[in-house]
PDB file of N, CA and C in Angstrom:
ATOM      1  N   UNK A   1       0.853  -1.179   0.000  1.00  0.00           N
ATOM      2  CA  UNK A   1       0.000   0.000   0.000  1.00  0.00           C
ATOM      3  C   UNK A   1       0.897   1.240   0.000  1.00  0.00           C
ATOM      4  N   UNK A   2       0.248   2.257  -0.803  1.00  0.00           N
ATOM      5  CA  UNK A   2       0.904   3.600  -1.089  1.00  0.00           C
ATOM      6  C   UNK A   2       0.853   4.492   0.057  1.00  0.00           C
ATOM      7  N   UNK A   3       1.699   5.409   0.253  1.00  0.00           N
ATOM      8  CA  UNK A   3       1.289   6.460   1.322  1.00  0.00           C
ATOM      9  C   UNK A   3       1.691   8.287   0.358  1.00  0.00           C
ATOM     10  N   UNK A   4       0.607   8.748  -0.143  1.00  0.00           N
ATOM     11  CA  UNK A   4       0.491  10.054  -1.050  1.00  0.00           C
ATOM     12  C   UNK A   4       0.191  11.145   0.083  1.00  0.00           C
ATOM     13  N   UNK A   5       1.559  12.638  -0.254  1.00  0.00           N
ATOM     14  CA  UNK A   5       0.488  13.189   0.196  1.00  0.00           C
ATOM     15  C   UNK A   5      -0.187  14.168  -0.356  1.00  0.00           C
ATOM     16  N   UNK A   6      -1.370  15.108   0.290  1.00  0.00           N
ATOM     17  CA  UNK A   6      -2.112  15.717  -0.638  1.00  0.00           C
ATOM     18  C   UNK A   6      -1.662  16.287  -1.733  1.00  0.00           C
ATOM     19  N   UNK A   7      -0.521  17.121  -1.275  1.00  0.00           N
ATOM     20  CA  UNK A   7      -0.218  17.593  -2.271  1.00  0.00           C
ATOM     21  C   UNK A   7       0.317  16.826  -3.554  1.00  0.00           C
ATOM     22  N   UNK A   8       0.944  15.755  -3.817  1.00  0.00           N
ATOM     23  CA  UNK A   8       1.322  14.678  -4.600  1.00  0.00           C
ATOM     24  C   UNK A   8      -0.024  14.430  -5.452  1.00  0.00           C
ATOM     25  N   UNK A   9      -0.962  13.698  -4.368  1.00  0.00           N
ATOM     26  CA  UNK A   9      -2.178  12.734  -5.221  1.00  0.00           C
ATOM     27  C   UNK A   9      -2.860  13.948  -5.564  1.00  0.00           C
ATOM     28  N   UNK A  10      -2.729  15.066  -5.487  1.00  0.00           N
ATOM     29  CA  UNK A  10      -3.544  16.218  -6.507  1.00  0.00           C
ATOM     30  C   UNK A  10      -3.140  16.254  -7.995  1.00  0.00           C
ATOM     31  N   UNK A  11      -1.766  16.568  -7.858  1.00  0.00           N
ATOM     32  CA  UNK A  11      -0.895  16.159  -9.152  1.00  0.00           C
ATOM     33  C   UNK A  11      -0.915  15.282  -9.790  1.00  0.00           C
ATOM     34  N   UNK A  12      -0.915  14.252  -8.945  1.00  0.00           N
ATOM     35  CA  UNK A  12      -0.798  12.625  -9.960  1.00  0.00           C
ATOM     36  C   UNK A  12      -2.178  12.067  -9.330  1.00  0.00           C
ATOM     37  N   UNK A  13      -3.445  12.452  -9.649  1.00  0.00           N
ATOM     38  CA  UNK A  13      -4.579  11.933  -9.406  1.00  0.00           C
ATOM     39  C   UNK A  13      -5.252  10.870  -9.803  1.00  0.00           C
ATOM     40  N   UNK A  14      -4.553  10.663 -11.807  1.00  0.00           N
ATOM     41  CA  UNK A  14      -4.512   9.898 -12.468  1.00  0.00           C
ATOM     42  C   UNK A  14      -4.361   8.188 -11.726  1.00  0.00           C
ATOM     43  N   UNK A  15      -2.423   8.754 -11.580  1.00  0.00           N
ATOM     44  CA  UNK A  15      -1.811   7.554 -11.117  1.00  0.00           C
ATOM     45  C   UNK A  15      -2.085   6.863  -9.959  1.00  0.00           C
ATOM     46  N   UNK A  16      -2.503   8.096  -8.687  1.00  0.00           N
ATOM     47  CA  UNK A  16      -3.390   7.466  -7.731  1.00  0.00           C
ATOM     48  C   UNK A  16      -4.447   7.021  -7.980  1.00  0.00           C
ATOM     49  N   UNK A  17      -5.505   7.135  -8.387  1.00  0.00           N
ATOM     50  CA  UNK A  17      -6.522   5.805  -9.059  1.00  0.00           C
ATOM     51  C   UNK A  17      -6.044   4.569  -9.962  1.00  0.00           C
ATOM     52  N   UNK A  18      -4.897   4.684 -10.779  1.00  0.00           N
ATOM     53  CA  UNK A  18      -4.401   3.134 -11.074  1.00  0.00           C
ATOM     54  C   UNK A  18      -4.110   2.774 -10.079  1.00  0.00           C
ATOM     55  N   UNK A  19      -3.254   3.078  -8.877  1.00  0.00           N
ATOM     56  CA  UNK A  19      -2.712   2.647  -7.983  1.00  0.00           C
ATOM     57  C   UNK A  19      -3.750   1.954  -7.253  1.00  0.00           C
ATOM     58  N   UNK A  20      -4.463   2.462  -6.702  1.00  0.00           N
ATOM     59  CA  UNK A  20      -5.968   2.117  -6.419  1.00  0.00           C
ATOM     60  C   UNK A  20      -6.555   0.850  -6.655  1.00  0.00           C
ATOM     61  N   UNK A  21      -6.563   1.170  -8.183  1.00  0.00           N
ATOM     62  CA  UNK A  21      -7.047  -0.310  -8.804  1.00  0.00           C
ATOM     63  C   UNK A  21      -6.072  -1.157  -9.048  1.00  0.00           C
ATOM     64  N   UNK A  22      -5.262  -0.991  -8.804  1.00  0.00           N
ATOM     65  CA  UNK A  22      -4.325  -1.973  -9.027  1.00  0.00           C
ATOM     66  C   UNK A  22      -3.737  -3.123  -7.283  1.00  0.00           C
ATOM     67  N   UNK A  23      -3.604  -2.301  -6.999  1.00  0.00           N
ATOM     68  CA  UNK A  23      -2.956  -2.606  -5.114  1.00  0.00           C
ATOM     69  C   UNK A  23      -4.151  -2.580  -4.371  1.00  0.00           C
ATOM     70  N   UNK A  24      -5.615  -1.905  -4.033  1.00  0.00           N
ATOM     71  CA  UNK A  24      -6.283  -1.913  -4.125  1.00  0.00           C
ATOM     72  C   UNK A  24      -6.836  -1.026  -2.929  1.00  0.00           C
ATOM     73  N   UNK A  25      -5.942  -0.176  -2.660  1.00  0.00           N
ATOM     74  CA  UNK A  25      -5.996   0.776  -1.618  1.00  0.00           C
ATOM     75  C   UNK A  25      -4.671   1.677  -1.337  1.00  0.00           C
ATOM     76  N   UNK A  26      -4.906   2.765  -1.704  1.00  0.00           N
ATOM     77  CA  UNK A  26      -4.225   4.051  -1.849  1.00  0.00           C
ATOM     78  C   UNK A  26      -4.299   5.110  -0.228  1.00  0.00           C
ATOM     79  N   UNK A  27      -3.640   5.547   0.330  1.00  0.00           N
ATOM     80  CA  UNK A  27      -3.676   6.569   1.478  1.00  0.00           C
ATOM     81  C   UNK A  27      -3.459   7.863   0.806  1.00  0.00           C
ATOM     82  N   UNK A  28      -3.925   9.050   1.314  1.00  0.00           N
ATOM     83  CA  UNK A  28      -3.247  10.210   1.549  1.00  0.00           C
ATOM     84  C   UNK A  28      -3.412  10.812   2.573  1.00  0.00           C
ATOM     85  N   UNK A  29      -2.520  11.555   3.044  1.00  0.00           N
ATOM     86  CA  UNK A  29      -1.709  12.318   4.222  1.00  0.00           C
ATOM     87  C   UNK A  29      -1.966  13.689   3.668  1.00  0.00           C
ATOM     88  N   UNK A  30      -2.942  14.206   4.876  1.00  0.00           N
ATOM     89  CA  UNK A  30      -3.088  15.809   4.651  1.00  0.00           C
ATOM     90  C   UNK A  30      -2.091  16.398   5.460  1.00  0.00           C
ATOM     91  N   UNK A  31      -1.485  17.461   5.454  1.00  0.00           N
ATOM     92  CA  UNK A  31      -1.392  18.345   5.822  1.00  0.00           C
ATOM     93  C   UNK A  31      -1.181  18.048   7.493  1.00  0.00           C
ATOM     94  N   UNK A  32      -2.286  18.139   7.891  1.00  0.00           N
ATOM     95  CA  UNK A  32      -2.454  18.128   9.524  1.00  0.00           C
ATOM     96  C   UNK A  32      -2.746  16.750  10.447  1.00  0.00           C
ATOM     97  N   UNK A  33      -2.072  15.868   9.423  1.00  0.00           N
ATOM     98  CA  UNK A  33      -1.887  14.346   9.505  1.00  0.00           C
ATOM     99  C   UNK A  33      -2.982  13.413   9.368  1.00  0.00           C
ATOM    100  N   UNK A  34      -4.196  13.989   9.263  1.00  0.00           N
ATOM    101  CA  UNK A  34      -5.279  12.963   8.626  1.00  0.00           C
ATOM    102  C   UNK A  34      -4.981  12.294   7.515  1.00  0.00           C
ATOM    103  N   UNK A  35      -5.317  11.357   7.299  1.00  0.00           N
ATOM    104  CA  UNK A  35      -5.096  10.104   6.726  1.00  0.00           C
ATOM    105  C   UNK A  35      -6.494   9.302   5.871  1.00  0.00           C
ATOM    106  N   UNK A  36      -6.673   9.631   4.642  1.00  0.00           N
ATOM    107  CA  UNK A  36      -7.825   9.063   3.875  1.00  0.00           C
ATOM    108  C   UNK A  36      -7.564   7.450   3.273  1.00  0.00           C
ATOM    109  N   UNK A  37      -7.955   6.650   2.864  1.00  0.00           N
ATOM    110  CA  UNK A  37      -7.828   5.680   1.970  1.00  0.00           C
ATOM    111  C   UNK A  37      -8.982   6.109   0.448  1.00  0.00           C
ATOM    112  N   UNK A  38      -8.299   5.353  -0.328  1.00  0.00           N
ATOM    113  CA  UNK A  38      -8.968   5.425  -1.867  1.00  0.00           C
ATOM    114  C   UNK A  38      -8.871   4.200  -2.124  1.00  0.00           C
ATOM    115  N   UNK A  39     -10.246   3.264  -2.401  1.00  0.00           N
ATOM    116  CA  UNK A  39     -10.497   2.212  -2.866  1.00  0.00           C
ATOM    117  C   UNK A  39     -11.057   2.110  -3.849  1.00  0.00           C
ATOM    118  N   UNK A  40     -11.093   1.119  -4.856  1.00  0.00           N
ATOM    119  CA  UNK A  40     -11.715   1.088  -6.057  1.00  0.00           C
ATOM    120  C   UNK A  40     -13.101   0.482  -5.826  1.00  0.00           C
ATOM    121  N   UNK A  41     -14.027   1.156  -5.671  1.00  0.00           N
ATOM    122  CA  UNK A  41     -15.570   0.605  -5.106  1.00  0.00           C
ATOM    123  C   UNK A  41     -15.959  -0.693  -6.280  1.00  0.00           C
ATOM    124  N   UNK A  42     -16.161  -0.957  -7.366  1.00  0.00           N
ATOM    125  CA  UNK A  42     -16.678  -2.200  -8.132  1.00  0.00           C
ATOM    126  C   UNK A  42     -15.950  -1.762  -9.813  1.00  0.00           C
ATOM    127  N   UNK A  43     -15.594  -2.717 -10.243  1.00  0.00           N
ATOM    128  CA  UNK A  43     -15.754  -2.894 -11.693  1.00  0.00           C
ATOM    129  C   UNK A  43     -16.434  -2.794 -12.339  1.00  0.00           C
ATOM    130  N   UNK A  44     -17.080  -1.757 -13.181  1.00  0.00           N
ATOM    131  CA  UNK A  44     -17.960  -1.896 -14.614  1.00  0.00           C
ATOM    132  C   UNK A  44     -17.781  -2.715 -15.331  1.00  0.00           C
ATOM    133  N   UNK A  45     -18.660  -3.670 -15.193  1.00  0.00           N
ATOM    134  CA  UNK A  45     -18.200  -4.687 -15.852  1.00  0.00           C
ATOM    135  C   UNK A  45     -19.743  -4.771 -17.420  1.00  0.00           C
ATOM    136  N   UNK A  46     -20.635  -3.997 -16.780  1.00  0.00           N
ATOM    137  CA  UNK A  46     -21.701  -3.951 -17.605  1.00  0.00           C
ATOM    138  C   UNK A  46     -21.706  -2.585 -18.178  1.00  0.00           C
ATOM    139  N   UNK A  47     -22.729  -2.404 -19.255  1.00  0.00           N
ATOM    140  CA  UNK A  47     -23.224  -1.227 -19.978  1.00  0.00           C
ATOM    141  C   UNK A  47     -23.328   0.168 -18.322  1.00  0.00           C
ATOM    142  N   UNK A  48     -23.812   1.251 -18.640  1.00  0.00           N
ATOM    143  CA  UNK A  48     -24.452   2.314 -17.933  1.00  0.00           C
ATOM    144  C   UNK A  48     -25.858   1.895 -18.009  1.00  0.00           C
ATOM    145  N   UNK A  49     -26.055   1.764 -19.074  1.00  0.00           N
ATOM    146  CA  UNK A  49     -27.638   1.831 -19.185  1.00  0.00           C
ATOM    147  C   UNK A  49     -28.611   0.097 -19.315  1.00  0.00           C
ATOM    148  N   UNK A  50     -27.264  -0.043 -19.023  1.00  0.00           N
ATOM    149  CA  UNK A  50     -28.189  -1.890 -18.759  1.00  0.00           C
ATOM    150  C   UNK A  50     -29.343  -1.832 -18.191  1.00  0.00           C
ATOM    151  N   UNK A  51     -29.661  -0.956 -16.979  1.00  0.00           N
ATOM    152  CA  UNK A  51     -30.937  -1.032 -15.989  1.00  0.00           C
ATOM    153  C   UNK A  51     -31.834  -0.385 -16.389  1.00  0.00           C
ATOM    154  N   UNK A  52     -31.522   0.268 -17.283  1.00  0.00           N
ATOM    155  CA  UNK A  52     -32.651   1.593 -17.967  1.00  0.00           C
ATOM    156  C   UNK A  52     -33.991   0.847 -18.782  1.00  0.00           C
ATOM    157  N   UNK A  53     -34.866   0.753 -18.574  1.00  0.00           N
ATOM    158  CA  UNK A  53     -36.124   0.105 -19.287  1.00  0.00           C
ATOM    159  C   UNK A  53     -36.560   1.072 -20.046  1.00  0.00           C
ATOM    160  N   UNK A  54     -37.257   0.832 -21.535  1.00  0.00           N
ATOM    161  CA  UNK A  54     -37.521   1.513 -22.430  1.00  0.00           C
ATOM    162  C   UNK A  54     -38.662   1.406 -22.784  1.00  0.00           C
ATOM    163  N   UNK A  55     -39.777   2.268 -23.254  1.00  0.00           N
ATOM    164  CA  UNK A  55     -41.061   2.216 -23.523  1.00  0.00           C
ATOM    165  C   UNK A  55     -41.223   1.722 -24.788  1.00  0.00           C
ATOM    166  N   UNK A  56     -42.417   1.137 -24.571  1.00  0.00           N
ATOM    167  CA  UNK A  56     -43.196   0.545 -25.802  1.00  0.00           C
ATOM    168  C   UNK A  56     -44.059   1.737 -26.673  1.00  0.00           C
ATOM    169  N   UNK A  57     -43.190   1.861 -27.931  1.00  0.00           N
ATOM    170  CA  UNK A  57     -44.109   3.037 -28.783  1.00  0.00           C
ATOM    171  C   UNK A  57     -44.698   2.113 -29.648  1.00  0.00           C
ATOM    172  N   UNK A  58     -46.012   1.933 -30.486  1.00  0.00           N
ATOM    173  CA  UNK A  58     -46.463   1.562 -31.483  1.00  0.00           C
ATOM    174  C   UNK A  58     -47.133   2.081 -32.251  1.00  0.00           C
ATOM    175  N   UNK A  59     -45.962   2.355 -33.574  1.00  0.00           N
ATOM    176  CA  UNK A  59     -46.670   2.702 -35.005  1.00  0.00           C
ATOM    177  C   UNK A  59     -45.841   4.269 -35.187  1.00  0.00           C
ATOM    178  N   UNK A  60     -44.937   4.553 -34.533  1.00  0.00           N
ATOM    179  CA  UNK A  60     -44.026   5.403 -34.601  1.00  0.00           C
ATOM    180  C   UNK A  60     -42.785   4.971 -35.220  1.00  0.00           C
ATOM    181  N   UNK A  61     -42.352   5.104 -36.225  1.00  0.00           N
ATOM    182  CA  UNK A  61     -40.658   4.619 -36.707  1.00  0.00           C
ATOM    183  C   UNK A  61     -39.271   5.777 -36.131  1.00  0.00           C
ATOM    184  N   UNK A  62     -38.432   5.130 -36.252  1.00  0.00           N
ATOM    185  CA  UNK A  62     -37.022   6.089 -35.836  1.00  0.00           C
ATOM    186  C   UNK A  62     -37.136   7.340 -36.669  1.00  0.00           C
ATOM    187  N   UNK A  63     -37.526   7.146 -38.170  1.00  0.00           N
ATOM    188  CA  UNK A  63     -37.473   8.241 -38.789  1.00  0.00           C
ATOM    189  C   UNK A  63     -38.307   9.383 -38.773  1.00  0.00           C
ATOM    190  N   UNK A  64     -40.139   8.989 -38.084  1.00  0.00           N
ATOM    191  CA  UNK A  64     -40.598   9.777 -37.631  1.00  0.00           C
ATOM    192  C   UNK A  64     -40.265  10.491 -36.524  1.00  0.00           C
ATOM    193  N   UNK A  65     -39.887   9.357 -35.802  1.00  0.00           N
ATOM    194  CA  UNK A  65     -39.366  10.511 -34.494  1.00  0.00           C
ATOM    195  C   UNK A  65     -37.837  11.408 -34.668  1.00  0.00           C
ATOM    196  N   UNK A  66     -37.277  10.963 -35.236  1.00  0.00           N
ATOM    197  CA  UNK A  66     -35.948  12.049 -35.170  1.00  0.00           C
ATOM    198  C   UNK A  66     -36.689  13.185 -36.321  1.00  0.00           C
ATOM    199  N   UNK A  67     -37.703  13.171 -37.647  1.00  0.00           N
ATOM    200  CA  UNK A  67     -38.184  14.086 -38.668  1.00  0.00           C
ATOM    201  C   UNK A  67     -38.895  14.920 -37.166  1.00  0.00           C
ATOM    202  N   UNK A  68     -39.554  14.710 -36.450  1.00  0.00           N
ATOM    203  CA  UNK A  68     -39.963  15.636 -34.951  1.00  0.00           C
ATOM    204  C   UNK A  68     -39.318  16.142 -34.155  1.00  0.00           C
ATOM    205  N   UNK A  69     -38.153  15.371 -34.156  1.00  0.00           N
ATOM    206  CA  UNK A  69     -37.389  16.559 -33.283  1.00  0.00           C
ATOM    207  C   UNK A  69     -36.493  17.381 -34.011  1.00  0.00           C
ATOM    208  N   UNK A  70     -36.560  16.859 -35.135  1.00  0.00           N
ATOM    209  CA  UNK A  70     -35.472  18.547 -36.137  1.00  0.00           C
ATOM    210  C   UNK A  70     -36.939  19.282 -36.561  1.00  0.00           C
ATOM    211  N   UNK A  71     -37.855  18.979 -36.090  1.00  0.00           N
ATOM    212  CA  UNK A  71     -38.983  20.173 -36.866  1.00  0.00           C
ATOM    213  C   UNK A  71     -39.365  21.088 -35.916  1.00  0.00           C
ATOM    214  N   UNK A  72     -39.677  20.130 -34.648  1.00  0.00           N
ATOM    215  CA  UNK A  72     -40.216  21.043 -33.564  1.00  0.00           C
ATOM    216  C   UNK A  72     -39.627  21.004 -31.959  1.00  0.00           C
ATOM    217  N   UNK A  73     -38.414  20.559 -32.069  1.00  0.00           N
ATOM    218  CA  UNK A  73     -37.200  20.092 -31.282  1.00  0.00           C
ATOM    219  C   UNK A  73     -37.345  19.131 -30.095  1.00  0.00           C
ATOM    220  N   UNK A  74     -37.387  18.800 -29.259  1.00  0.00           N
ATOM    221  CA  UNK A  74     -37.709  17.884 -27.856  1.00  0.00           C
ATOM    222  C   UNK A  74     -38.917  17.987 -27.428  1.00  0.00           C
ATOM    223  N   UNK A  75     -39.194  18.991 -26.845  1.00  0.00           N
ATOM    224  CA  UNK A  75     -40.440  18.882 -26.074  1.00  0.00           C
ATOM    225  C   UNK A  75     -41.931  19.071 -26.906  1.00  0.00           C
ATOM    226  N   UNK A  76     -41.713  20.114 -28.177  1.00  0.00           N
ATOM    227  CA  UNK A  76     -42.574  19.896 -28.918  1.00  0.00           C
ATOM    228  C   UNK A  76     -42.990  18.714 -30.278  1.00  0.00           C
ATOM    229  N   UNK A  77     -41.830  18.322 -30.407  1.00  0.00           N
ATOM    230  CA  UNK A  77     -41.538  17.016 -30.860  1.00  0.00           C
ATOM    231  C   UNK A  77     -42.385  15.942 -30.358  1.00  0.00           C
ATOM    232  N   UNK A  78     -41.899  15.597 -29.213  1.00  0.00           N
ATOM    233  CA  UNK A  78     -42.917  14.583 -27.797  1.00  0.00           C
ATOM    234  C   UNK A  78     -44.446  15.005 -28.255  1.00  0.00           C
ATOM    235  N   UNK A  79     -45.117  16.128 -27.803  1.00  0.00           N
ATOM    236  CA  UNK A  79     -45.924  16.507 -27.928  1.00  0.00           C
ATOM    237  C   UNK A  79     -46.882  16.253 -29.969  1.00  0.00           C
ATOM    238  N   UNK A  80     -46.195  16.646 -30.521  1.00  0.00           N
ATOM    239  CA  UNK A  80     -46.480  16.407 -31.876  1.00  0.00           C
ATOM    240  C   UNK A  80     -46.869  14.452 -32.103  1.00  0.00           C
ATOM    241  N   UNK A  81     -45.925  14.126 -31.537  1.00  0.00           N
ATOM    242  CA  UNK A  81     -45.695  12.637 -31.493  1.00  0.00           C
ATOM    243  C   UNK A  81     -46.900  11.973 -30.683  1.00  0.00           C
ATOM    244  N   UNK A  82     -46.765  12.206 -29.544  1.00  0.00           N
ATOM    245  CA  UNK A  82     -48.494  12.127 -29.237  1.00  0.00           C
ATOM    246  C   UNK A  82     -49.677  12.560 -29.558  1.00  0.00           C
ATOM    247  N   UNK A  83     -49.688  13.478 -30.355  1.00  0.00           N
ATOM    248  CA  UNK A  83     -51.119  14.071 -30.477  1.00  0.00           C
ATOM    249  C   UNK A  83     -51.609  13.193 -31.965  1.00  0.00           C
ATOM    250  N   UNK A  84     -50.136  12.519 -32.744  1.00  0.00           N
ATOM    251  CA  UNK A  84     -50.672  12.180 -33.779  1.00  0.00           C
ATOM    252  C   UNK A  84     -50.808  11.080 -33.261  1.00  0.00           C
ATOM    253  N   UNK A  85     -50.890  10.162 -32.085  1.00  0.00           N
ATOM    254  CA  UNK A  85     -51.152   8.655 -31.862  1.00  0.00           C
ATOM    255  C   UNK A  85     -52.207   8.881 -30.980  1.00  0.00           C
ATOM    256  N   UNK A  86     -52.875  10.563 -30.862  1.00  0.00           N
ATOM    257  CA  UNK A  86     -53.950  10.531 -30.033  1.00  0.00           C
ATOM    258  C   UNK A  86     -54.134  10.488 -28.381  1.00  0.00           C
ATOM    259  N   UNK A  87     -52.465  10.149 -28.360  1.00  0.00           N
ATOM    260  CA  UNK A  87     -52.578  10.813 -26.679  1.00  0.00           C
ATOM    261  C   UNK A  87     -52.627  11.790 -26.362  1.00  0.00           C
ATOM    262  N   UNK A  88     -52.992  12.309 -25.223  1.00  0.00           N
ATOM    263  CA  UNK A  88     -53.496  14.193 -24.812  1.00  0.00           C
ATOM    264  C   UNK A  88     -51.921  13.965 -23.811  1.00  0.00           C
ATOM    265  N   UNK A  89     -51.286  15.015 -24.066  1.00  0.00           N
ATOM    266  CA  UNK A  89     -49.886  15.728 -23.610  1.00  0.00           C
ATOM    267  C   UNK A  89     -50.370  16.598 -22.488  1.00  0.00           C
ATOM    268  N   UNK A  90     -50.350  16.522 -21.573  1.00  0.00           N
ATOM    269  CA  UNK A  90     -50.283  17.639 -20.337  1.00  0.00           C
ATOM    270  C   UNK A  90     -49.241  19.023 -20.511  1.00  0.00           C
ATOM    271  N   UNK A  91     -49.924  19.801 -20.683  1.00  0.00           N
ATOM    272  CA  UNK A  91     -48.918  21.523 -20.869  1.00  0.00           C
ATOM    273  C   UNK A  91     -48.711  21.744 -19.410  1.00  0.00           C
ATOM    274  N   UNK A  92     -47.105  22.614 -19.773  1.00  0.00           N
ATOM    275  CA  UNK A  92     -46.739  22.725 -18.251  1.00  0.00           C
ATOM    276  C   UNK A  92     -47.189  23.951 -18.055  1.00  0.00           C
ATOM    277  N   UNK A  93     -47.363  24.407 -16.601  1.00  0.00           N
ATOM    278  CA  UNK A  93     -47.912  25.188 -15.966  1.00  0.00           C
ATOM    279  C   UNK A  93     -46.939  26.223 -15.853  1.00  0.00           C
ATOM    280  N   UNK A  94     -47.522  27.316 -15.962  1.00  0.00           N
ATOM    281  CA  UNK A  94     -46.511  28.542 -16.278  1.00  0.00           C
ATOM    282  C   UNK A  94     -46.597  29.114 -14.767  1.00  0.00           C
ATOM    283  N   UNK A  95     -44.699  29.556 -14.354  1.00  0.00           N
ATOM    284  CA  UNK A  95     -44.320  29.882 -12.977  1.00  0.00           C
ATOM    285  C   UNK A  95     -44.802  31.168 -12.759  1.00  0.00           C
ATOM    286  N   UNK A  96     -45.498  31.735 -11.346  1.00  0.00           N
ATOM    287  CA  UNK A  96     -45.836  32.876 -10.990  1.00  0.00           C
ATOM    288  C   UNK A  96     -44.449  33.784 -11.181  1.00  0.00           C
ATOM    289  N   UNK A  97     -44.313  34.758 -11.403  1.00  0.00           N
ATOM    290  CA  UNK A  97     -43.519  35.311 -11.448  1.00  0.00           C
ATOM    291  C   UNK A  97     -42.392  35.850 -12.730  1.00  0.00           C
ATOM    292  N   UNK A  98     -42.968  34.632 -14.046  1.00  0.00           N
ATOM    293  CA  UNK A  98     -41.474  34.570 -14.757  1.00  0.00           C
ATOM    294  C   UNK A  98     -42.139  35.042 -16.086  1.00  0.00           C
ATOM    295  N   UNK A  99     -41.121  35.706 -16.694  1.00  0.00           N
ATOM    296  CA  UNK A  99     -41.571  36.006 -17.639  1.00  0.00           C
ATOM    297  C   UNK A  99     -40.437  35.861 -18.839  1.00  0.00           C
ATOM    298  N   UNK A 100     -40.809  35.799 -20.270  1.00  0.00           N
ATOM    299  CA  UNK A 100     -39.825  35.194 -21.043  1.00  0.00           C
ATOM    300  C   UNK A 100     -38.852  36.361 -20.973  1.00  0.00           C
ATOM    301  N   UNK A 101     -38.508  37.192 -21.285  1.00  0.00           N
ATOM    302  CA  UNK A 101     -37.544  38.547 -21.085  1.00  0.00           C
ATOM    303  C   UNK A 101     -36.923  38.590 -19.837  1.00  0.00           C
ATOM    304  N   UNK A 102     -35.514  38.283 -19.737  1.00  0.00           N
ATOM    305  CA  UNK A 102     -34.552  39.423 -18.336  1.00  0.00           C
ATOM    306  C   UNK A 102     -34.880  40.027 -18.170  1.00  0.00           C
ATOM    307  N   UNK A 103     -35.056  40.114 -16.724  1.00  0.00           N
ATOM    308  CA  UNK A 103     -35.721  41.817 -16.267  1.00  0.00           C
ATOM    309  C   UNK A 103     -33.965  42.086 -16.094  1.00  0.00           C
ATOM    310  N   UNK A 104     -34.149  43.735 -15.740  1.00  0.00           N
ATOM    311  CA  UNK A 104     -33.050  44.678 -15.985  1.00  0.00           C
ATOM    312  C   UNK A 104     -32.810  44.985 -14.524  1.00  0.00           C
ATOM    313  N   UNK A 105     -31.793  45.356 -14.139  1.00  0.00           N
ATOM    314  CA  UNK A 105     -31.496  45.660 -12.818  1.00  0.00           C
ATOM    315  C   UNK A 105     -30.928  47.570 -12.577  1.00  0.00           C
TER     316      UNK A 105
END
């Protein structure tokens, strides 16, 4: 095991995380003698978005939906996209207070 101190593993922050993953526990030494460890918490061993579940659209193609969002960009896109499959889109509620223009100071 390594012993870094702050000032070092700031610099070589890089190399302290190989170190890390490699040996599998890194120290640094502050200043006023506290003493941290750096462990490598888990391997990615899967996608990011492995857990992400995706909705069921039917009767929409890729090309309709990306021709919606270069016409009427994200949110009106969505909206366009539902109204032609007949779902009703909920409009958001406009904030007390805001108005489209910077106010001036």
């Amino acid at each position: 095991m390594k012993l870094y101190t702050y000032s070092t593993a700031r610099q070589r922050l890089a190399e302290v995380l190989e170190e890390a993953s490699r040996e599998g526990e890194v120290q640094i030494r502050r200043q006023d003698g506290r003493v941290y460890a750096v462990t490598l918490v888990t391997e990615s061993a899967q996608s990011p978005f492995a857990n992400v579940i995706g909705r069921s659209v039917t009767g929409v193609t890729s090309k309709d939906l990306l021709r919606a969002v270069r016409e009427e960009g994200w949110t009106r896109g969505a909206r366009t996209l539902r109204s032609a499959q007949g779902g009703r889109v909920p409009r958001r509620k406009k904030r007390a207070g805001r108005t489209k223009h910077a106010s001036t100071r």
